[in-house]
N, C-alpha and C. Protein backbone atom coordinates (compact mmCIF):
# COMPACT_ATOMS: atom_id res chain seq x y z
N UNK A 1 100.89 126.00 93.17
CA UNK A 1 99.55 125.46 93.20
C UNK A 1 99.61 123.98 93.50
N UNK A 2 99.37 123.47 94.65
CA UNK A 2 99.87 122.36 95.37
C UNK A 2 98.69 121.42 95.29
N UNK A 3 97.35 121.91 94.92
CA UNK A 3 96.38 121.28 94.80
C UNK A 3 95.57 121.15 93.29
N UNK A 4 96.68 121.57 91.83
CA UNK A 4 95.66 121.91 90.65
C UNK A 4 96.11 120.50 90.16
N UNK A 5 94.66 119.94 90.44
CA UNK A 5 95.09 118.43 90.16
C UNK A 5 93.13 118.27 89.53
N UNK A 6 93.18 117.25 88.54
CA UNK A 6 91.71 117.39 88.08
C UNK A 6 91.26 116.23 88.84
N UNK A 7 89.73 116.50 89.19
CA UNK A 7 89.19 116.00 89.87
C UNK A 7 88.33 114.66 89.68
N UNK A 8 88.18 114.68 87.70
CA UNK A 8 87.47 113.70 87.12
C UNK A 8 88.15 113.03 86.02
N UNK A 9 88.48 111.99 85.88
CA UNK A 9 88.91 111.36 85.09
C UNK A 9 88.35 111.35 83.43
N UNK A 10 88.41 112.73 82.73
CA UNK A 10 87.78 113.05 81.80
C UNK A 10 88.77 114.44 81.15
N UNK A 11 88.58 114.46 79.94
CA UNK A 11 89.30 115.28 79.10
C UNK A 11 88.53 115.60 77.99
N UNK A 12 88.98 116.47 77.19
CA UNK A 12 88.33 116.91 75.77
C UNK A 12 88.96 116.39 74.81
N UNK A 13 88.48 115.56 73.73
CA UNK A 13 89.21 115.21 72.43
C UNK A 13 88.96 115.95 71.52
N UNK A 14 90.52 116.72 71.12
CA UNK A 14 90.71 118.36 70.28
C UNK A 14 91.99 117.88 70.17
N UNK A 15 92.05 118.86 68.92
CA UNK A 15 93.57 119.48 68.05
C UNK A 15 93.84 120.73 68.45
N UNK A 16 92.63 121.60 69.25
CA UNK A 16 93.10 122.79 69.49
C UNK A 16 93.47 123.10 70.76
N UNK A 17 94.07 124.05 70.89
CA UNK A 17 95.00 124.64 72.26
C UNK A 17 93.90 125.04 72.88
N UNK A 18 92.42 125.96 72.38
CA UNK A 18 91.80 126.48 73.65
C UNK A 18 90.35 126.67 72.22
N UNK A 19 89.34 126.78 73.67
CA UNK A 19 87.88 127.37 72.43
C UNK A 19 87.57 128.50 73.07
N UNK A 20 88.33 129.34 73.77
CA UNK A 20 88.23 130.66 74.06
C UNK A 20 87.45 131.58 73.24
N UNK A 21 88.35 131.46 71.87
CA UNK A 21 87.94 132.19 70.49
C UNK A 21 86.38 131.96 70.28
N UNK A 22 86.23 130.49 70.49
CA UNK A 22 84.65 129.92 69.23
C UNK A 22 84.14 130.66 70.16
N UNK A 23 84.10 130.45 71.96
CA UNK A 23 83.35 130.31 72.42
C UNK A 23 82.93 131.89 72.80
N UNK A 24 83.72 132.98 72.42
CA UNK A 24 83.57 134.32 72.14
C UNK A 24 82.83 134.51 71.09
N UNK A 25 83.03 133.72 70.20
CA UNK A 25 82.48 134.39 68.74
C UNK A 25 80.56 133.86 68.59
N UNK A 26 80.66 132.47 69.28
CA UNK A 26 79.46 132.26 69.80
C UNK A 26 78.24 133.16 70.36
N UNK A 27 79.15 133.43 71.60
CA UNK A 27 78.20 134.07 72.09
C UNK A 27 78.28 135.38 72.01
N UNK A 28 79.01 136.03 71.29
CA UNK A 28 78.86 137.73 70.64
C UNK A 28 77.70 137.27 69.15
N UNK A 29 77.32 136.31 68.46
CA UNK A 29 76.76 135.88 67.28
C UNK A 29 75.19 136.01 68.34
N UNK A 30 74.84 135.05 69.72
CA UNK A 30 73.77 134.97 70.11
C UNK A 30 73.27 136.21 71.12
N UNK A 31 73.96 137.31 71.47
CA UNK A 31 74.08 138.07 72.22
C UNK A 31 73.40 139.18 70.43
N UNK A 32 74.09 139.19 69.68
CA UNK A 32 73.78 139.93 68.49
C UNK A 32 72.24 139.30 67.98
N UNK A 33 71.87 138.24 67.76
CA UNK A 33 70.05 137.24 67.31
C UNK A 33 69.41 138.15 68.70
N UNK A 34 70.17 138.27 69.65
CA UNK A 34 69.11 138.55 70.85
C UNK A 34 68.67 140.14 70.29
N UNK A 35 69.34 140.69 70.28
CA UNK A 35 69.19 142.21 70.62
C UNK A 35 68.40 142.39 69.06
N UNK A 36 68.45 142.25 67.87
CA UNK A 36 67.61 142.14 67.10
C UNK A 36 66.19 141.20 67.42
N UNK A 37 66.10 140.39 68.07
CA UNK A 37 64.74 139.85 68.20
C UNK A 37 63.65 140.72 69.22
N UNK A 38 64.39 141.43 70.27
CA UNK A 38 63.60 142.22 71.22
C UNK A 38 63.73 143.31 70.71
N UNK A 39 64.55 144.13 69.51
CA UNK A 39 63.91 144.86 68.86
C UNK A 39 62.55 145.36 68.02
N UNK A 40 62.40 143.53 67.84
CA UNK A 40 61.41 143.42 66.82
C UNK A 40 60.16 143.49 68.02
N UNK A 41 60.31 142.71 68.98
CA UNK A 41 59.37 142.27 69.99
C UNK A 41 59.41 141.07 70.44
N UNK A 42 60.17 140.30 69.90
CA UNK A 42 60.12 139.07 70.47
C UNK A 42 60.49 138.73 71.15
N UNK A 43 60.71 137.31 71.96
CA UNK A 43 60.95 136.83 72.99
C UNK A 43 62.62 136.46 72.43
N UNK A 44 63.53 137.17 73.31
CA UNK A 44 65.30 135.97 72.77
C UNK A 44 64.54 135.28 73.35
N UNK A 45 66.42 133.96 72.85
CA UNK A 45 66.58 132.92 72.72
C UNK A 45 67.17 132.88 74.12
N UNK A 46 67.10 131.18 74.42
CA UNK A 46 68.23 130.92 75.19
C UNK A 46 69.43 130.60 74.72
N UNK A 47 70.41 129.87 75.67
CA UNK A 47 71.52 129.61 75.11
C UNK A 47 71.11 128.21 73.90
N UNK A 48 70.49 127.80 74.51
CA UNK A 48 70.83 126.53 73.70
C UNK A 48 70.01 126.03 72.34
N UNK A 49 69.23 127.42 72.19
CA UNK A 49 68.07 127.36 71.20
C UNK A 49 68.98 128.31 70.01
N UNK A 50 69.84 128.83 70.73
CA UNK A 50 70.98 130.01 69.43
C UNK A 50 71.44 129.03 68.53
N UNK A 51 72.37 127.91 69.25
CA UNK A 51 73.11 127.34 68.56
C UNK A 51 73.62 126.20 69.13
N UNK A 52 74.16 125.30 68.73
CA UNK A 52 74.13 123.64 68.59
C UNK A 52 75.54 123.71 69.19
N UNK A 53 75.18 123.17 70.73
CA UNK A 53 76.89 122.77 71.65
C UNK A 53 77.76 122.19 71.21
N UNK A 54 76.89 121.21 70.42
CA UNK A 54 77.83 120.14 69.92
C UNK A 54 79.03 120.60 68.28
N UNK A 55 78.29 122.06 67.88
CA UNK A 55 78.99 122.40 66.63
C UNK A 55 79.70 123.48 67.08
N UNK A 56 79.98 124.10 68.59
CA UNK A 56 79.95 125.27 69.11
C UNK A 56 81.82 125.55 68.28
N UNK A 57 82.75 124.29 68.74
CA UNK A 57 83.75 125.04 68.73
C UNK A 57 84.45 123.44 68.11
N UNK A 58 85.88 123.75 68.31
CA UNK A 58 87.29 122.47 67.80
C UNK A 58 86.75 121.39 68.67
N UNK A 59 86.56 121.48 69.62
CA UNK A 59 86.56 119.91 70.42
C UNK A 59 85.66 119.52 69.39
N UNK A 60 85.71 117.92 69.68
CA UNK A 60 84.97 116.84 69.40
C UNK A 60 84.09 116.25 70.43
N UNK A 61 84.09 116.49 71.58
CA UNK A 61 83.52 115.74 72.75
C UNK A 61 84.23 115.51 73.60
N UNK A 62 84.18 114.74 74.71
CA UNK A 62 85.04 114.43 75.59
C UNK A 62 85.40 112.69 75.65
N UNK A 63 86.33 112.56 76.44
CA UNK A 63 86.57 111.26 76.61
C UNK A 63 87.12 110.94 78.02
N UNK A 64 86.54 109.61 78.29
CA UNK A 64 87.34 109.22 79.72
C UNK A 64 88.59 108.38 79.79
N UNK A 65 89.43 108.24 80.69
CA UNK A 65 90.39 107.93 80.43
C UNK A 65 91.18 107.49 81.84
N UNK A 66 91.74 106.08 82.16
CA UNK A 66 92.50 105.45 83.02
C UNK A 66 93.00 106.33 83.98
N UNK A 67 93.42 107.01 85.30
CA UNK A 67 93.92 107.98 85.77
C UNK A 67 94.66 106.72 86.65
N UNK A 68 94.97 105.37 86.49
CA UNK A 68 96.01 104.65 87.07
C UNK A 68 97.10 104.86 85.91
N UNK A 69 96.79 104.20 84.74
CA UNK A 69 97.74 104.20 83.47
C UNK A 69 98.06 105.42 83.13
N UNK A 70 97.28 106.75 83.31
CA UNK A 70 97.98 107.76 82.67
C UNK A 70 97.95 108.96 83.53
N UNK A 71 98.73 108.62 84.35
CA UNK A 71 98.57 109.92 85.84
C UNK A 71 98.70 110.89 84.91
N UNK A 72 99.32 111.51 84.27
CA UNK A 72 100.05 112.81 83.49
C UNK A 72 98.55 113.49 83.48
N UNK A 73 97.69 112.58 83.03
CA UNK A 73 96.56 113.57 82.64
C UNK A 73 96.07 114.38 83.78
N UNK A 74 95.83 113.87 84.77
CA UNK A 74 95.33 114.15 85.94
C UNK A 74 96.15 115.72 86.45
N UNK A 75 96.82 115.93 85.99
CA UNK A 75 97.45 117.12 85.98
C UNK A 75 96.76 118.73 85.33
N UNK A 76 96.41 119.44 86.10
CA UNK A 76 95.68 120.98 85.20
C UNK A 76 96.57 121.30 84.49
């Protein structure tokens, strides 16, 4: 892969290896509020009315970061 090189000088600040997990368990939790609310009759949700991005998973946010001083990152 001669070209997996990132394109933005930006990263995630985390302890964890991946939010694969949260981000499964998330949306099997809002996929589950849905199907009970149009049971009832109501209108679902969207994504962002289920649950709070910012509490979704391990990251903390992102951060930007030098891609002169720290080529390594720039790497997928």
């Amino acid at each position: 892969m001669s070209r997996s090189h990132r394109h933005n000088p930006i990263r995630g600040w985390t302890c964890a290896d991946s939010e694969k997990r949260d981000k499964r368990l998330a949306n099997r939790r809002r996929r589950r509020r849905n199907r009970v609310l149009v049971a009832l009759g109501e209108e679902p949700l969207l994504d962002r009315e289920a649950y709070d991005i910012d509490c979704l998973g391990d990251k903390d946010g992102k951060q930007y970061f030098d891609p002169v001083t720290r080529p390594e990152c720039m790497r997928k």
